[in-house]
Protein backbone atom coordinates (compact mmCIF):
# COMPACT_ATOMS: atom_id res chain seq x y z
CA UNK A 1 0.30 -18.11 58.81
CA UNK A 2 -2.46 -19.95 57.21
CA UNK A 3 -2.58 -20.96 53.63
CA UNK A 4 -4.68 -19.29 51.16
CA UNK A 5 -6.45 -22.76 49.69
CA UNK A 6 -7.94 -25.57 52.35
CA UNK A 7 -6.36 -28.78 51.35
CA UNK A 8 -6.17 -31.63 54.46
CA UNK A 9 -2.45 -32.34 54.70
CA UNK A 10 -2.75 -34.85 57.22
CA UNK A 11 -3.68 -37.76 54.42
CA UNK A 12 -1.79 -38.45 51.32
CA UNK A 13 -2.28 -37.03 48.51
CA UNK A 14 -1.35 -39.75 46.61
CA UNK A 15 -1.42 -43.37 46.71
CA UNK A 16 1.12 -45.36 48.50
CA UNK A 17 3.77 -47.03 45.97
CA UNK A 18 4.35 -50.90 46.72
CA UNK A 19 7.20 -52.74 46.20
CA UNK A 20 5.80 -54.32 43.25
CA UNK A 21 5.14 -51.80 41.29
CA UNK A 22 9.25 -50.77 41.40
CA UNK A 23 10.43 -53.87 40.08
CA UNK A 24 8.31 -53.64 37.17
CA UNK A 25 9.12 -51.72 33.91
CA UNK A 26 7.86 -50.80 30.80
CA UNK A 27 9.19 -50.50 27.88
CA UNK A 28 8.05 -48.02 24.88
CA UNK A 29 9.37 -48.49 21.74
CA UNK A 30 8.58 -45.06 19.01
CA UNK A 31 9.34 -46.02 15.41
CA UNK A 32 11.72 -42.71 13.83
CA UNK A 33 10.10 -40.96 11.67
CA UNK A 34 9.80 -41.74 8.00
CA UNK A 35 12.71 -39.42 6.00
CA UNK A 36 10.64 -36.81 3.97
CA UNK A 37 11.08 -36.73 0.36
CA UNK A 38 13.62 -34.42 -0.88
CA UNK A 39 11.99 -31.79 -2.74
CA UNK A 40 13.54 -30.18 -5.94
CA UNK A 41 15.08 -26.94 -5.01
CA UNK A 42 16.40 -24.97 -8.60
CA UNK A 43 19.93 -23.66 -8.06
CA UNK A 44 20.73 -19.94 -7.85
CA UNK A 45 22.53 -19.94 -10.73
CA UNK A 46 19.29 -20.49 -12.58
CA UNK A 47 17.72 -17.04 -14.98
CA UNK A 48 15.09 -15.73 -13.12
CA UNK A 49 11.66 -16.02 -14.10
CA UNK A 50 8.87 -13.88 -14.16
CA UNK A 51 5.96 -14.15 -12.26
CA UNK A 52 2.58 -13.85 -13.23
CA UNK A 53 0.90 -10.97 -11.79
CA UNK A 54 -2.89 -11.19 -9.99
CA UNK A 55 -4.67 -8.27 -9.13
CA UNK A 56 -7.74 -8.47 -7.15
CA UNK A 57 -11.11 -7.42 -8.51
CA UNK A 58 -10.98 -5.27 -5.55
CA UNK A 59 -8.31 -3.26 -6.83
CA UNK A 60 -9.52 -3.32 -10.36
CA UNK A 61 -12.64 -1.66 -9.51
CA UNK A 62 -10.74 0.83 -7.35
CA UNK A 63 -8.16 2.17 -10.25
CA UNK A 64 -11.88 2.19 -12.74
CA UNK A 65 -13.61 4.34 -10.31
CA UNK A 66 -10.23 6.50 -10.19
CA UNK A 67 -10.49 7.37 -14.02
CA UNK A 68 -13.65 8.74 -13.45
CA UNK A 69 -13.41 12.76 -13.07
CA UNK A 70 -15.96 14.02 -10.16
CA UNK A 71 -18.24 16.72 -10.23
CA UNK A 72 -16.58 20.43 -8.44
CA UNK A 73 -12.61 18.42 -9.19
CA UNK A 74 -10.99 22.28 -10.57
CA UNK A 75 -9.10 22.34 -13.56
CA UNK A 76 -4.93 21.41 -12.56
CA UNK A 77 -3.67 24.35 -15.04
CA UNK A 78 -1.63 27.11 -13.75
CA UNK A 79 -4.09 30.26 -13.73
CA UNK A 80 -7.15 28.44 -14.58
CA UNK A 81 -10.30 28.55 -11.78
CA UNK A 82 -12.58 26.96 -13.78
CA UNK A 83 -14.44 23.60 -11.81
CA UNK A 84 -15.78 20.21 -13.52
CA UNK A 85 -19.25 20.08 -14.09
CA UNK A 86 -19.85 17.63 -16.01
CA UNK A 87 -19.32 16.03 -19.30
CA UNK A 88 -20.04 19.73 -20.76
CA UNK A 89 -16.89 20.90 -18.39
CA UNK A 90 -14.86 19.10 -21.37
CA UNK A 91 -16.33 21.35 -24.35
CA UNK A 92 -15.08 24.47 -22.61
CA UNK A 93 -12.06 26.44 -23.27
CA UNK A 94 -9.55 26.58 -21.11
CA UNK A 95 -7.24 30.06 -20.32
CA UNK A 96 -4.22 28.93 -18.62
CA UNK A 97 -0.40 29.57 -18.05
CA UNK A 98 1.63 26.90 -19.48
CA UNK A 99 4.79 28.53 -18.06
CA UNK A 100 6.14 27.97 -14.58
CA UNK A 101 5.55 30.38 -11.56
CA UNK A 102 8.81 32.66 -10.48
CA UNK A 103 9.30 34.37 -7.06
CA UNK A 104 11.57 36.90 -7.28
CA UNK A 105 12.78 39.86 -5.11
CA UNK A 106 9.22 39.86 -4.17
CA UNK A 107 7.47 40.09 -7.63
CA UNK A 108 5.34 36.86 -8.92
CA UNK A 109 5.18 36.07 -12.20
CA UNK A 110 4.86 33.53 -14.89
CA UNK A 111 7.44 32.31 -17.09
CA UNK A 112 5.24 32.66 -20.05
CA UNK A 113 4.22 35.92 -19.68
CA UNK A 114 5.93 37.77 -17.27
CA UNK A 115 3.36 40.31 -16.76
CA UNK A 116 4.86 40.66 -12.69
CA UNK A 117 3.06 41.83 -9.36
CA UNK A 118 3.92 42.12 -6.06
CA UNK A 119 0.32 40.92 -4.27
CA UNK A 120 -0.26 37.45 -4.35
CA UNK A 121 -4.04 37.59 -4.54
CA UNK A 122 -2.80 39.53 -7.74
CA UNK A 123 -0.61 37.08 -8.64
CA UNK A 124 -3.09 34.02 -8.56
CA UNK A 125 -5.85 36.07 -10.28
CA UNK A 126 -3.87 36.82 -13.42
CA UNK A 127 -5.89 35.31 -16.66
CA UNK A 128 -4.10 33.01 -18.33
CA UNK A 129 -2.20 34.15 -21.62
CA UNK A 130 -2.57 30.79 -23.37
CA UNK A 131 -6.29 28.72 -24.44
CA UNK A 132 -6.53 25.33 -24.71
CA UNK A 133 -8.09 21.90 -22.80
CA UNK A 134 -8.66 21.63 -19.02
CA UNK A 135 -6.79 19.20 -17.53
CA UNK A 136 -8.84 17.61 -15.18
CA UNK A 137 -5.88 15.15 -13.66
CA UNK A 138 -2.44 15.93 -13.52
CA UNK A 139 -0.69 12.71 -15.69
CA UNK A 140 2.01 10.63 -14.03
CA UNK A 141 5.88 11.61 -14.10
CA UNK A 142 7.32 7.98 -13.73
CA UNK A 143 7.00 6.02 -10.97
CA UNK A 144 6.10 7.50 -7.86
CA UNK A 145 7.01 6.25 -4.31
CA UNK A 146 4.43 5.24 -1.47
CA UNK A 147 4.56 3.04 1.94
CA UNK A 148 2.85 0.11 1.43
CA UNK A 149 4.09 -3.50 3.40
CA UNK A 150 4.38 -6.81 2.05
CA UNK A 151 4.45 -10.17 3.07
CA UNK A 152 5.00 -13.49 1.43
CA UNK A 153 4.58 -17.37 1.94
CA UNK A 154 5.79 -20.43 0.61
CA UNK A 155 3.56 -23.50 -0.03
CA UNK A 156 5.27 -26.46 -1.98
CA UNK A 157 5.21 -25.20 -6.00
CA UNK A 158 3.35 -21.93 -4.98
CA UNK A 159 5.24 -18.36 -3.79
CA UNK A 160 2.11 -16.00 -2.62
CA UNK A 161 3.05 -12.20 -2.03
CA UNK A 162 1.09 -9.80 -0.33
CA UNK A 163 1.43 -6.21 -1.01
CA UNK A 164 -0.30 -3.72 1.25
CA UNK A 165 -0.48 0.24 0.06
């Protein structure tokens, strides 16, 4: 079978060794590394500290532009169908429900109310019983939960986390 590469086998490859070169021998000397100095490690027994918090003009300008309401954003009361418009949007009155919706033994109603139907369409077309403000954003109930990843690094004095929503 022949080989797949053409090399001449009938001459060395390499050189011949002489005798000479046996006898001889060389000697390398490698100086150990140089000890690193220790470096100052606080015990765990230690209070912890806080750290001081950096948030990227990235994500500054991100949670700004989320403040802002945008135009055709509907109003986040129960009953109301009304749509931001504009700075105008804010003037107008708003008829809501501030009650809860109940489904029972196939009647809707609201809590605040109770004026009950059985049709849904019916249900979500009810005026609301109540005026006030549009609420153009719902506000936060406490902390909420989302994926996000993080990673961190140590360099000397520095600890640099990453965290990725």
């Amino acid at each position: 079978m022949r080989a797949h590469y053409f090399l001449d086998v009938s001459q060395p490859i390499y050189g011949t060794v002489e005798d000479n070169d046996l006898t001889q021998t060389t000697t390398l000397v490698m100086p150990a590394p140089k000890p690193l100095a220790l470096i100052h490690r606080p015990s765990g027994d230690e209070p912890l500290v806080s750290l001081q918090q950096k948030v990227s003009s990235f994500l500054r300008q991100a949670l700004e532009k989320g403040e802002e309401v945008k135009i055709g954003t509907s109003c986040k009361n129960g009953g109301c169908t009304k749509s931001f418009s504009g700075p105008g949007s804010n003037e107008e009155k708003c008829k809501h429900h501030p009650g809860v919706p109940n489904f029972h033994e196939g009647m809707k109603f609201w809590s605040c109310c109770r004026r009950k139907t059985s049709a849904f369409n019916g249900f979500l077309a009810q005026e609301g019983c109540t005026t006030g403000s549009h609420l153009w954003r719902k506000p936060d109930k406490g902390m909420k939960v989302v994926p996000c990843s993080f990673d961190w690094q140590q360099n000397g004095s520095q600890v640099i986390i990453l965290v990725v929503f």
